[in-house]
N, C-alpha and C. Protein backbone atom coordinates (compact mmCIF):
# COMPACT_ATOMS: atom_id res chain seq x y z
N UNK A 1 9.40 -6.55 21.03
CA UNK A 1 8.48 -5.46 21.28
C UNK A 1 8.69 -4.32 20.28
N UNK A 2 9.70 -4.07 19.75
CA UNK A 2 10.24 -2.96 18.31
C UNK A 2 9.58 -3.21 18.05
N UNK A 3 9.74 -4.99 17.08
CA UNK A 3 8.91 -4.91 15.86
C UNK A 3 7.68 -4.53 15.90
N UNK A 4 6.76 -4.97 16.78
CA UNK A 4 5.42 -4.65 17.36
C UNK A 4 5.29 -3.34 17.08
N UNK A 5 6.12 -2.34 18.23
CA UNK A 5 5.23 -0.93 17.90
C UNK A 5 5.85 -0.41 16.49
N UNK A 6 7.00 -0.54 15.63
CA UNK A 6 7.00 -0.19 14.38
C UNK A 6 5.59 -0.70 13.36
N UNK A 7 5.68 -1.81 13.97
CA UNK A 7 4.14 -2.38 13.11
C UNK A 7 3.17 -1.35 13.43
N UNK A 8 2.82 -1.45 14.64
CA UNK A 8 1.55 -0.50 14.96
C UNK A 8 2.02 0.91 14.43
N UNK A 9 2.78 1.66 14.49
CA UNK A 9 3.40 2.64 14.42
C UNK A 9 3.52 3.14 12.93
N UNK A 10 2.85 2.26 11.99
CA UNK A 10 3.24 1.96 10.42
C UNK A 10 1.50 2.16 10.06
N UNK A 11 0.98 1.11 10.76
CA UNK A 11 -0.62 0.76 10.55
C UNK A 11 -1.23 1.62 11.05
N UNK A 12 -1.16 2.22 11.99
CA UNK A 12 -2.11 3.21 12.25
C UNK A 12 -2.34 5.02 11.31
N UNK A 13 -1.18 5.36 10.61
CA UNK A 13 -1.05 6.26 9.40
C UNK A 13 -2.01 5.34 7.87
N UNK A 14 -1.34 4.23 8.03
CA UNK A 14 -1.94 3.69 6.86
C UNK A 14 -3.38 3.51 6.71
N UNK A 15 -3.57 3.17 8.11
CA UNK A 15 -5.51 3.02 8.17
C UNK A 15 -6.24 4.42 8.03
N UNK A 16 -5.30 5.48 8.94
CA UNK A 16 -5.75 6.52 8.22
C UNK A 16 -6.11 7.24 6.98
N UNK A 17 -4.60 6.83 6.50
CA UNK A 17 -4.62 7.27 5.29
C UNK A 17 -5.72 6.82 4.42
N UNK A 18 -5.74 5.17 4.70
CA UNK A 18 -7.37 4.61 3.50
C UNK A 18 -8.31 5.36 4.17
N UNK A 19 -8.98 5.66 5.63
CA UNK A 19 -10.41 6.29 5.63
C UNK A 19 -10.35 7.48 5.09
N UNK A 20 -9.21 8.38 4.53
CA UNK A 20 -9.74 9.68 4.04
C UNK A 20 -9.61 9.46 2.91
N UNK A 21 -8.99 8.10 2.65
CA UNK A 21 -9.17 8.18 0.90
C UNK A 21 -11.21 7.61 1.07
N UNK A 22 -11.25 7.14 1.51
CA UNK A 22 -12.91 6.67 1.37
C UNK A 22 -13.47 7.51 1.38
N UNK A 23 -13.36 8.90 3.33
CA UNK A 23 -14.28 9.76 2.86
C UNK A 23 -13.97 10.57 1.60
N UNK A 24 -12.74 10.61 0.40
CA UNK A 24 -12.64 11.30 -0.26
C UNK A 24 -13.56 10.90 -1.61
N UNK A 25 -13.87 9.80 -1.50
CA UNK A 25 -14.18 9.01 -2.52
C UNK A 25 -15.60 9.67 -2.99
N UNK A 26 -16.41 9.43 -1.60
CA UNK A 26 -17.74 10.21 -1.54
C UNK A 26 -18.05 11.99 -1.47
N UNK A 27 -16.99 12.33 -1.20
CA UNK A 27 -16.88 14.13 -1.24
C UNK A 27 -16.39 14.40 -2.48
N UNK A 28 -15.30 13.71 -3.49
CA UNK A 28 -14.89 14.49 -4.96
C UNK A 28 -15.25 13.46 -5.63
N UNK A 29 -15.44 14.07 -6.99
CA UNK A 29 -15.84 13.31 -7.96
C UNK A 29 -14.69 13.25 -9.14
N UNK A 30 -14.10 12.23 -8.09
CA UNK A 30 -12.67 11.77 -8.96
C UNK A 30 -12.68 9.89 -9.43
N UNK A 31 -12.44 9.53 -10.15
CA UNK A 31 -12.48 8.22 -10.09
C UNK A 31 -11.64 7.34 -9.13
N UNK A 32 -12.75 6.36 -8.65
CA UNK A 32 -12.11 5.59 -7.38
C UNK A 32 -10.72 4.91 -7.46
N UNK A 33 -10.40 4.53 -8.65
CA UNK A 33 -9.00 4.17 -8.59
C UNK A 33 -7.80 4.98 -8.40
N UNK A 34 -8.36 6.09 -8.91
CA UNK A 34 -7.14 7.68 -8.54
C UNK A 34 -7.17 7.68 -7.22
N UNK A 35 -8.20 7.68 -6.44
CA UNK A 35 -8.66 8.56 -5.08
C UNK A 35 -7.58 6.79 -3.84
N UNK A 36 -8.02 5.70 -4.67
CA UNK A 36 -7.21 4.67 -3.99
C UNK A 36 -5.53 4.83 -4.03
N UNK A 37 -5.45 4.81 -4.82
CA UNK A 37 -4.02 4.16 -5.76
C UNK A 37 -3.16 6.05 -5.10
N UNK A 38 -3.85 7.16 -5.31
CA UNK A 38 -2.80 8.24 -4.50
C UNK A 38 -3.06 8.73 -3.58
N UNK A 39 -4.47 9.20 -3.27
CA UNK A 39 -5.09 9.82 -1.89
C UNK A 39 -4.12 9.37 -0.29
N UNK A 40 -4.66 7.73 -0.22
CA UNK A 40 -4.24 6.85 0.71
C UNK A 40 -3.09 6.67 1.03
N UNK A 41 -1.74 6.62 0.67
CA UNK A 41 -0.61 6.84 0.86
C UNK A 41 -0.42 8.42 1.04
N UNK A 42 -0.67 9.32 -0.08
CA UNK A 42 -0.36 10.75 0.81
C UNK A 42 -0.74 10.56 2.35
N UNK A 43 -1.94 10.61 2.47
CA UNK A 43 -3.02 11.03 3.42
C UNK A 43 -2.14 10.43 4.68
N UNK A 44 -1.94 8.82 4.42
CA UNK A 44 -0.99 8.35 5.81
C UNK A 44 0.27 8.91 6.05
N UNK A 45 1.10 9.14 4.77
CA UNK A 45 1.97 9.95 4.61
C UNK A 45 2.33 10.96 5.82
N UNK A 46 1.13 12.21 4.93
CA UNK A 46 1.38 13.28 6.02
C UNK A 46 0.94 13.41 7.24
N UNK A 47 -0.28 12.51 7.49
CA UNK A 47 -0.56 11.75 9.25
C UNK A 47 0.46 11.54 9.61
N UNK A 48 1.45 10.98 9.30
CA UNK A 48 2.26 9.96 10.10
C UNK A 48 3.15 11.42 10.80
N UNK A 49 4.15 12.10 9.14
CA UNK A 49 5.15 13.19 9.12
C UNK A 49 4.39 14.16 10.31
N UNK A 50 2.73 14.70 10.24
CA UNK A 50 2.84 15.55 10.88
C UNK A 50 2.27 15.46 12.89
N UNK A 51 2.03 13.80 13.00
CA UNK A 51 2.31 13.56 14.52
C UNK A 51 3.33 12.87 14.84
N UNK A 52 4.54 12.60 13.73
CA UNK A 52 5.68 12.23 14.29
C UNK A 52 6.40 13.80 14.65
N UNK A 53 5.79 14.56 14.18
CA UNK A 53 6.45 16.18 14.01
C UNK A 53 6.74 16.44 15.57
N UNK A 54 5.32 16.11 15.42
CA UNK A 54 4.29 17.16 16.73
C UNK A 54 5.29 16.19 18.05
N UNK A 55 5.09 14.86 17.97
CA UNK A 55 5.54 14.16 19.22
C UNK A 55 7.58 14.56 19.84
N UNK A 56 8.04 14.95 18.64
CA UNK A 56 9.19 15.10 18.75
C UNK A 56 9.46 16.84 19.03
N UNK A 57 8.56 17.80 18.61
CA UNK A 57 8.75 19.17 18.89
C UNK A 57 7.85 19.26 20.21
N UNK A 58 6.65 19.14 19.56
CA UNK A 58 5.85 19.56 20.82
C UNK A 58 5.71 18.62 22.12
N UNK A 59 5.43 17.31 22.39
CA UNK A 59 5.34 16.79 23.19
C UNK A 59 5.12 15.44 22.90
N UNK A 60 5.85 14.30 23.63
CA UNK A 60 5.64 13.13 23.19
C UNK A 60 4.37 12.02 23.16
N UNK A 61 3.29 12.70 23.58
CA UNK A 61 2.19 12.58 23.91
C UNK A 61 1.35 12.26 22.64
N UNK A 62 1.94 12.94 21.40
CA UNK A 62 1.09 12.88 20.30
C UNK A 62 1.43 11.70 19.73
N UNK A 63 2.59 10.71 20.25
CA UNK A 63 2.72 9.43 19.94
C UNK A 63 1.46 8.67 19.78
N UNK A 64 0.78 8.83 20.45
CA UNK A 64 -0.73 8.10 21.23
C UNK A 64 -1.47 7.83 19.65
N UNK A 65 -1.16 8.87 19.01
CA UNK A 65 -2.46 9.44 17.62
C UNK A 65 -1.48 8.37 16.50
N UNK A 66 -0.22 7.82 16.67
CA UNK A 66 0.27 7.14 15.93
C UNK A 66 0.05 5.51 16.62
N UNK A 67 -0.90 5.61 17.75
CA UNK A 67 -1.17 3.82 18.03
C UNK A 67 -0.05 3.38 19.19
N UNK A 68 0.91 4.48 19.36
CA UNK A 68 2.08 4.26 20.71
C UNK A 68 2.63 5.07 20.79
N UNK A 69 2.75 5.62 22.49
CA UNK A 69 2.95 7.11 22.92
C UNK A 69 4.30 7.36 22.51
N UNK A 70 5.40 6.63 22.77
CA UNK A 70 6.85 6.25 22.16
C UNK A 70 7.23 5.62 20.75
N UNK A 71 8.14 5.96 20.26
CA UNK A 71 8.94 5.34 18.76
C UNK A 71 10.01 4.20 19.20
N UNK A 72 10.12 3.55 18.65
CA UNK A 72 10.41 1.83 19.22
C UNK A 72 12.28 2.37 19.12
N UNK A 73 12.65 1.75 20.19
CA UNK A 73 14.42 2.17 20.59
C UNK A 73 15.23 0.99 20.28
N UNK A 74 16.28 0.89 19.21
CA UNK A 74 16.69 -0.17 18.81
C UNK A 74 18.35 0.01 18.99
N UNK A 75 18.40 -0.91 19.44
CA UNK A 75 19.94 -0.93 19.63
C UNK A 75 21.06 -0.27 18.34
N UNK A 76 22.14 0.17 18.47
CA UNK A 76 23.49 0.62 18.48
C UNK A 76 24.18 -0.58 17.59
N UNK A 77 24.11 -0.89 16.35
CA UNK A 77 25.13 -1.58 16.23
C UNK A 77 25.28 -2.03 14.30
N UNK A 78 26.61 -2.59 14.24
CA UNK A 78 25.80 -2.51 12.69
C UNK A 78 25.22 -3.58 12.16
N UNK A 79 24.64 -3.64 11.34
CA UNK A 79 23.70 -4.33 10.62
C UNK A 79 24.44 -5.34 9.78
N UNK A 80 24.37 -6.38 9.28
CA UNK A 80 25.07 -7.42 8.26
C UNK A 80 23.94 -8.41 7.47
N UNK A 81 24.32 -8.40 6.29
CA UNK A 81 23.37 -9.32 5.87
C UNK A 81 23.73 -10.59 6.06
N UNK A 82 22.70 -11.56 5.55
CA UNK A 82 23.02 -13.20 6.04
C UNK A 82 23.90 -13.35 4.91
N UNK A 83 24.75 -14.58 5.02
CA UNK A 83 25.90 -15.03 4.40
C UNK A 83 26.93 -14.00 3.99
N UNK A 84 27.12 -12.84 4.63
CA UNK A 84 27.68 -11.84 3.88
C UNK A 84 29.03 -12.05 5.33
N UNK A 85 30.28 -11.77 5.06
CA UNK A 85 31.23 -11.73 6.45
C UNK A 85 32.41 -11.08 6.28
């Protein structure tokens, strides 16, 4: 179930981020590969930074606007890579 809402929790900034690169596409007259290639990552970027902000200061509620009201709770422990011992 982590992986799930990190997924959703990932995708829902990112989808954002591309529709304001689109509506940006049609509001400035920048070339579409600029407006793709940097717009879209800012844009999810600071979606993401400023309702992960909001859910952790103001109320956890603004989780919802990131696709899940909660941030996925992962166990305590350390990490190892494969074949590594």
């Amino acid at each position: 179930m982590n992986v799930y809402l990190s997924l959703v929790r990932t995708g829902v900034p990112a989808l954002v981020g591309w529709l304001v690169a689109l509506a940006g596409r049609y509001g400035l007259d920048l070339d579409p590969g600029a407006v793709a290639d940097v717009l879209a990552p800012v844009a999810g970027f600071l979606y993401y930074a400023l309702f992960r902000f909001a859910e952790e200061r103001i109320s956890p509620k603004f989780g919802w606007l990131l696709g899940y009201a909660r941030p996925p709770q992962y166990e305590a422990g350390k990490a190892t890579l494969p074949g590594v011992h």
